[in-house]
Protein backbone atom coordinates (compact mmCIF):
# COMPACT_ATOMS: atom_id res chain seq x y z
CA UNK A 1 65.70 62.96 110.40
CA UNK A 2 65.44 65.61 107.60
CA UNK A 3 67.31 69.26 108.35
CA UNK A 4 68.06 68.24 112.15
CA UNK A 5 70.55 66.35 110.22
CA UNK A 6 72.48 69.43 109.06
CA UNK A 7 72.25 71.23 113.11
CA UNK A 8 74.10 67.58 114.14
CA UNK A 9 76.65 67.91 111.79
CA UNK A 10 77.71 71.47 111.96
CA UNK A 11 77.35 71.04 115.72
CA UNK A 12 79.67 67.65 115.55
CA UNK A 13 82.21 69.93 113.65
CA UNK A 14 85.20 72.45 114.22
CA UNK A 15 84.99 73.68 110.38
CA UNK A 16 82.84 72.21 107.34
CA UNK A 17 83.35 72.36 103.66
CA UNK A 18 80.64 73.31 101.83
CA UNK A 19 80.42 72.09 98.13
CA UNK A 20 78.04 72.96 95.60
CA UNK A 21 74.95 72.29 97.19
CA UNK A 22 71.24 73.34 97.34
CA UNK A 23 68.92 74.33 99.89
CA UNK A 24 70.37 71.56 102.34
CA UNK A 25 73.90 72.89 102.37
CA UNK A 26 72.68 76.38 102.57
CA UNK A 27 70.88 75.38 105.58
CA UNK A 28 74.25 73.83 107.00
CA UNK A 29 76.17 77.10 106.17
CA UNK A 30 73.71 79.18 108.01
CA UNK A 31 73.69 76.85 110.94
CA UNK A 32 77.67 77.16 110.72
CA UNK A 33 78.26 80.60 110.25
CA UNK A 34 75.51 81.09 113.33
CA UNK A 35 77.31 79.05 115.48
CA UNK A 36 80.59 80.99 114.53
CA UNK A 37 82.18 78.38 112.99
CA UNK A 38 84.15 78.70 110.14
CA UNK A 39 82.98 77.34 106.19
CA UNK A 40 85.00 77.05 103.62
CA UNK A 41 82.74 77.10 100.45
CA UNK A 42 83.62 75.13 96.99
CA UNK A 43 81.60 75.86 94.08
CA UNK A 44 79.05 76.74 96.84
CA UNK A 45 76.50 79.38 97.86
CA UNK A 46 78.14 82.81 97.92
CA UNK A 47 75.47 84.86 99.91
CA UNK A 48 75.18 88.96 99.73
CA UNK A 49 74.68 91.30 102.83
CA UNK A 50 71.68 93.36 102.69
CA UNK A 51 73.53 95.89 101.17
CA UNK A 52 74.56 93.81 98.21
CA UNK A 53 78.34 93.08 99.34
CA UNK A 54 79.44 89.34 99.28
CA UNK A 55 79.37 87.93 102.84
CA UNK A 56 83.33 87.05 103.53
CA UNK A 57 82.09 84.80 106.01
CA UNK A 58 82.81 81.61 103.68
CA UNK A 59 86.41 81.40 102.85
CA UNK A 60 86.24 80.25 99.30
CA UNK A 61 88.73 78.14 97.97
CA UNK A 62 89.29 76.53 94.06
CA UNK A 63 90.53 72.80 94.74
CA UNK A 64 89.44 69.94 96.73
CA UNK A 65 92.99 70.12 98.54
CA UNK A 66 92.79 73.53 99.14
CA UNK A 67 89.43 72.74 101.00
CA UNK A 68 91.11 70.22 103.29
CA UNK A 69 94.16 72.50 104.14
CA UNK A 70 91.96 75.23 104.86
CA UNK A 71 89.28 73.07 106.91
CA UNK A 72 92.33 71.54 108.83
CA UNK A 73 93.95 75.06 109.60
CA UNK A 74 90.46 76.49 110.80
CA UNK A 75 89.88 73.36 112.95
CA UNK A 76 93.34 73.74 114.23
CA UNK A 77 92.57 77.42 115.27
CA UNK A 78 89.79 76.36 117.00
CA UNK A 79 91.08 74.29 118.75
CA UNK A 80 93.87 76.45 120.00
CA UNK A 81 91.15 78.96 121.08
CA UNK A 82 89.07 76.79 122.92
């Protein structure tokens, strides 16, 4: 299955948490982020804008807990949204 793998999953989820990771979760992040769905990165890819500035896009957190309380509240968003 390969990288269709990642579009399945980020299109299976209402927020993902990205942890360290290599060219596989960057992949998933893009797909994400694309899609307009919110990442929340842990010791993860922290991309730059063309201009150099950090991309705020990934809403970086320090714990595994924090992860899962910030996944959940995302989720939750979205699903008040939708």
């Amino acid at each position: 299955m390969g990288y269709a793998r990642n579009i399945i999953i980020v299109r299976t989820a209402d927020a993902i948490i990205a942890v360290d990771g290599e060219y596989g979760t960057l992949s998933e992040i893009s797909h994400e982020l694309g899609f307009g769905f919110p990442v929340i990165g842990l010791k993860t890819w922290n991309p730059q804008l063309g201009d150099g500035t950090v991309d705020a896009s990934i809403l970086v957190c320090g714990t595994p807990h924090e992860a899962v309380a910030m996944a959940a509240a995302e989720a939750d968003k979205r699903a008040s949204i939708l």
